[in-house]
Protein backbone atom coordinates (compact mmCIF):
# COMPACT_ATOMS: atom_id res chain seq x y z
CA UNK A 1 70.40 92.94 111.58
CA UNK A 2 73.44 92.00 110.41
CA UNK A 3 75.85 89.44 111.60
CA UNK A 4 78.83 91.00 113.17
CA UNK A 5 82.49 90.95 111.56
CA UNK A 6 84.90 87.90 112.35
CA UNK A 7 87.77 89.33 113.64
CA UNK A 8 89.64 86.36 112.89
CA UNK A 9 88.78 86.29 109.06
CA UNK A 10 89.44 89.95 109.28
CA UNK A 11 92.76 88.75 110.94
CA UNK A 12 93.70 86.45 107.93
CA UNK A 13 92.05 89.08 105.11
CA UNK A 14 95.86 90.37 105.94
CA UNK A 15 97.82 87.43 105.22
CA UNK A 16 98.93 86.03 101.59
CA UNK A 17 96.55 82.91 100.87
CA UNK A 18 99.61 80.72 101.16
CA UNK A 19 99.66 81.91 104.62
CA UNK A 20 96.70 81.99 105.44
CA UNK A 21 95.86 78.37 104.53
CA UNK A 22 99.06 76.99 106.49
CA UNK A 23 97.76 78.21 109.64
CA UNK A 24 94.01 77.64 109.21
CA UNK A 25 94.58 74.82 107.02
CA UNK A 26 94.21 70.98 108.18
CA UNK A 27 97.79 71.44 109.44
CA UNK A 28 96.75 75.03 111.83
CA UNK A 29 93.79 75.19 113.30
CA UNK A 30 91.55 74.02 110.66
CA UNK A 31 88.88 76.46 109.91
CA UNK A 32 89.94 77.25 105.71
CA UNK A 33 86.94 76.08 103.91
CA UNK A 34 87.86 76.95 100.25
CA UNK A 35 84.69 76.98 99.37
CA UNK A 36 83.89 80.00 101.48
CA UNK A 37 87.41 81.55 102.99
CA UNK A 38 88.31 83.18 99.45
CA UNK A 39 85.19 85.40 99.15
CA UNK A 40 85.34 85.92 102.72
CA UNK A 41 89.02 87.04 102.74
CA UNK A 42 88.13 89.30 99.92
CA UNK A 43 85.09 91.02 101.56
CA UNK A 44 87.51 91.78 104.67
CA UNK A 45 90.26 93.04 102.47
CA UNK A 46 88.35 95.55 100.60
CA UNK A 47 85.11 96.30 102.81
CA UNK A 48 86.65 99.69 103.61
CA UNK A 49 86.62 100.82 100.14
CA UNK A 50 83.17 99.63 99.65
CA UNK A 51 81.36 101.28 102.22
CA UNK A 52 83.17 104.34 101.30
CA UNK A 53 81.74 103.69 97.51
CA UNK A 54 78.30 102.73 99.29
CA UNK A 55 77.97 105.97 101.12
CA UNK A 56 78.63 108.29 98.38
CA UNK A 57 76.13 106.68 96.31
CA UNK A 58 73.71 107.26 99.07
CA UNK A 59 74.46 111.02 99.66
CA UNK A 60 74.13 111.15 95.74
CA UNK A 61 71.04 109.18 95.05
CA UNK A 62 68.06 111.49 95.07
CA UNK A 63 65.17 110.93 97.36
CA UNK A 64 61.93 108.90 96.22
CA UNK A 65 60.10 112.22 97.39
CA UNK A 66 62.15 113.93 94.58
CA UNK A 67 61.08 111.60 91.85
CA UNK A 68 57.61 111.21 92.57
CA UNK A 69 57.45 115.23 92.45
CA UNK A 70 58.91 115.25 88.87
CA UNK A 71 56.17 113.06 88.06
CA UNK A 72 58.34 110.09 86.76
CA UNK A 73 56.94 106.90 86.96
CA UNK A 74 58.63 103.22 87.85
CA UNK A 75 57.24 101.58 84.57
CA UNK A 76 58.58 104.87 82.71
CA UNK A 77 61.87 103.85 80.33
CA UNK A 78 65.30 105.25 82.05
CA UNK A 79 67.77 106.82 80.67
CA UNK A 80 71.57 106.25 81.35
CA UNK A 81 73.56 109.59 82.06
CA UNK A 82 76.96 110.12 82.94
CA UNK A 83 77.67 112.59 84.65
CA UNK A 84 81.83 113.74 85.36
CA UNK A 85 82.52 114.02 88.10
CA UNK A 86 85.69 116.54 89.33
CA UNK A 87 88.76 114.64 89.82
CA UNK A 88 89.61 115.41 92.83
CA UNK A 89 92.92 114.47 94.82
CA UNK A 90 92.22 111.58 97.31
CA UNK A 91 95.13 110.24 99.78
CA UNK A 92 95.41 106.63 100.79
CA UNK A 93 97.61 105.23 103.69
CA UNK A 94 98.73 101.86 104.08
CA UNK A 95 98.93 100.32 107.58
CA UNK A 96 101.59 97.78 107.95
CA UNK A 97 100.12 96.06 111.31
CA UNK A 98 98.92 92.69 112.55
CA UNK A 99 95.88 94.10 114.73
CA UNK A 100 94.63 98.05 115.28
CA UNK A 101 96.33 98.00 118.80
CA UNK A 102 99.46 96.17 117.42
CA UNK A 103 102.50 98.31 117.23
CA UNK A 104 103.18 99.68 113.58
CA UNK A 105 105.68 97.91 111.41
CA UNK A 106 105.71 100.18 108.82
CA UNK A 107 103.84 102.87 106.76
CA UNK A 108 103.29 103.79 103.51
CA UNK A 109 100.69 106.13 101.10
CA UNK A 110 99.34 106.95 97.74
CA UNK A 111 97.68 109.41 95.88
CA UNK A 112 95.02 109.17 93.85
CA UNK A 113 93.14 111.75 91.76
CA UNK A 114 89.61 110.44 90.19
CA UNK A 115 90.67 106.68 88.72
CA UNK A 116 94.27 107.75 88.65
CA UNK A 117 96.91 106.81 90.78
CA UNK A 118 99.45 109.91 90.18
CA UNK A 119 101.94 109.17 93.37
CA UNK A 120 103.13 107.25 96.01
CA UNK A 121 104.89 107.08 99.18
CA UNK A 122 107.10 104.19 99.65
CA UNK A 123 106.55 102.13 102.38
CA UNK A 124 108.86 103.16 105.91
CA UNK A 125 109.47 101.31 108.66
CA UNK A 126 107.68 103.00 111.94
CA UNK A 127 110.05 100.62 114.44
CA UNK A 128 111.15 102.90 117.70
CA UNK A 129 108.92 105.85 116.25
CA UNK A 130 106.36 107.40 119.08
CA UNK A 131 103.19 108.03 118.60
CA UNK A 132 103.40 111.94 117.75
CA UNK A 133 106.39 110.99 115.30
CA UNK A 134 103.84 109.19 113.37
CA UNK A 135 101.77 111.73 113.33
CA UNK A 136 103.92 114.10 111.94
CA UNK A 137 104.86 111.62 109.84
CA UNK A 138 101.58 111.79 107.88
CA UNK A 139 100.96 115.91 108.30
CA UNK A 140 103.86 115.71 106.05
CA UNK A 141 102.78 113.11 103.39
CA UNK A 142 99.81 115.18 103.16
CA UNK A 143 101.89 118.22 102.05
CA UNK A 144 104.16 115.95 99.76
CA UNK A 145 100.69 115.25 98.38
CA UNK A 146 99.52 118.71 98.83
CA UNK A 147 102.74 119.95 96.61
CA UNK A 148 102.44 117.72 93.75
CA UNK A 149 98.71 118.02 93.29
CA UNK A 150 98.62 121.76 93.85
CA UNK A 151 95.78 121.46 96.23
CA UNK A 152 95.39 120.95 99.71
CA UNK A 153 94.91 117.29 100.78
CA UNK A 154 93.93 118.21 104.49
CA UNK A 155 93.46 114.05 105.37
CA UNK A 156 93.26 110.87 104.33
CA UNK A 157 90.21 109.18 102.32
CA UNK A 158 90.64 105.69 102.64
CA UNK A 159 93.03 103.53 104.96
CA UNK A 160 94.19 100.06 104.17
CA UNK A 161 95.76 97.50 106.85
CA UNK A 162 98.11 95.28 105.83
CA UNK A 163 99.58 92.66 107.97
CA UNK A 164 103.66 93.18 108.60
CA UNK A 165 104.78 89.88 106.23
CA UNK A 166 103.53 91.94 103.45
CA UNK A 167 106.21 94.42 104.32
CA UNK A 168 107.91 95.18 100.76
CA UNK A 169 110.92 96.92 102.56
CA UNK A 170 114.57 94.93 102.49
CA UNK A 171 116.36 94.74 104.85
CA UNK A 172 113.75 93.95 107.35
CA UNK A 173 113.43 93.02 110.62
CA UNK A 174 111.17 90.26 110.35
CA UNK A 175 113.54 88.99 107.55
CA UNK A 176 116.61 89.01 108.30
CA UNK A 177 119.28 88.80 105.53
CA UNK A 178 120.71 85.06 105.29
CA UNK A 179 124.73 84.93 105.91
CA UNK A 180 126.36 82.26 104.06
């Protein structure tokens, strides 16, 4: 079985290293091992994509039952196909939060079709917005989407959380503009 997630390295996956070695560093609360934390961060960071990769290779793969009935054998020589796939229009939203039940800081999407990234929604801060605001929020990224690709992107593929420091919106709340 395997051993459960860390939700304090997923936690820190969020932060910048620099970050993310102050406050686990010898000077926080002293659990960054760089021999270990950089992998780990980037296993957290990008596990979502991978399991997405993972699973389509799965429902793709054909069964052993399948190749045993063509008569192939394991010692046989294999050929490498490729195969095209379509290129078909995949949305990505970006979660601007320190924890799932954290309130959203802000919110922001792309588009991708096959390897391509073909447009994006800048990041927008979600501060005072309600829950169903937010929601309506992303029905209509989907039709921006929907509009430029010229077909329907009914949801989003792939979500990526991002902790609030990372915010690339100025002004912003968390920092505030220096007066001198």
């Amino acid at each position: 079985m395997a051993r459960p997630d860390q939700e304090k390295c997923r936690l820190c996956s969020k932060l910048d290293s620099q970050e993310a070695q102050q406050r686990h560093g010898p000077n926080g609360d002293g659990c960054w091992n760089p021999k270990y934390c950089h992998n780990r961060r980037s296993y957290y960071r990008h596990r979502g994509v991978r399991n997405h990769i993972r699973k389509q290779r799965r429902r793709e793969q054909p069964s052993e039952s399948t190749l045993s009935e063509s008569g192939a054998s394991s010692s046989a020589r294999v050929a490498t196909l490729e195969v095209l796939a379509p290129a078909v229009p995949a949305a990505v939203v970006h979660w601007y939060r320190v924890t799932k039940d954290a309130p959203l800081h802000a919110l922001g999407a792309e588009l991708w079709v096959g390897n391509d990234r073909v447009a994006q929604i800048e990041p927008v801060h979600c501060l005072g917005l309600t829950e169903l605001q937010v929601k309506t929020l992303l029905v209509r990224i989907l039709d921006v989407f929907s509009q430029h690709s010229g077909i329907k992107v009914e949801r989003f593929r792939s979500s990526v959380e991002l902790h609030p420091h990372n915010c690339p919106i100025r002004p912003c709340p968390l920092y505030p503009e220096v007066k001198l």
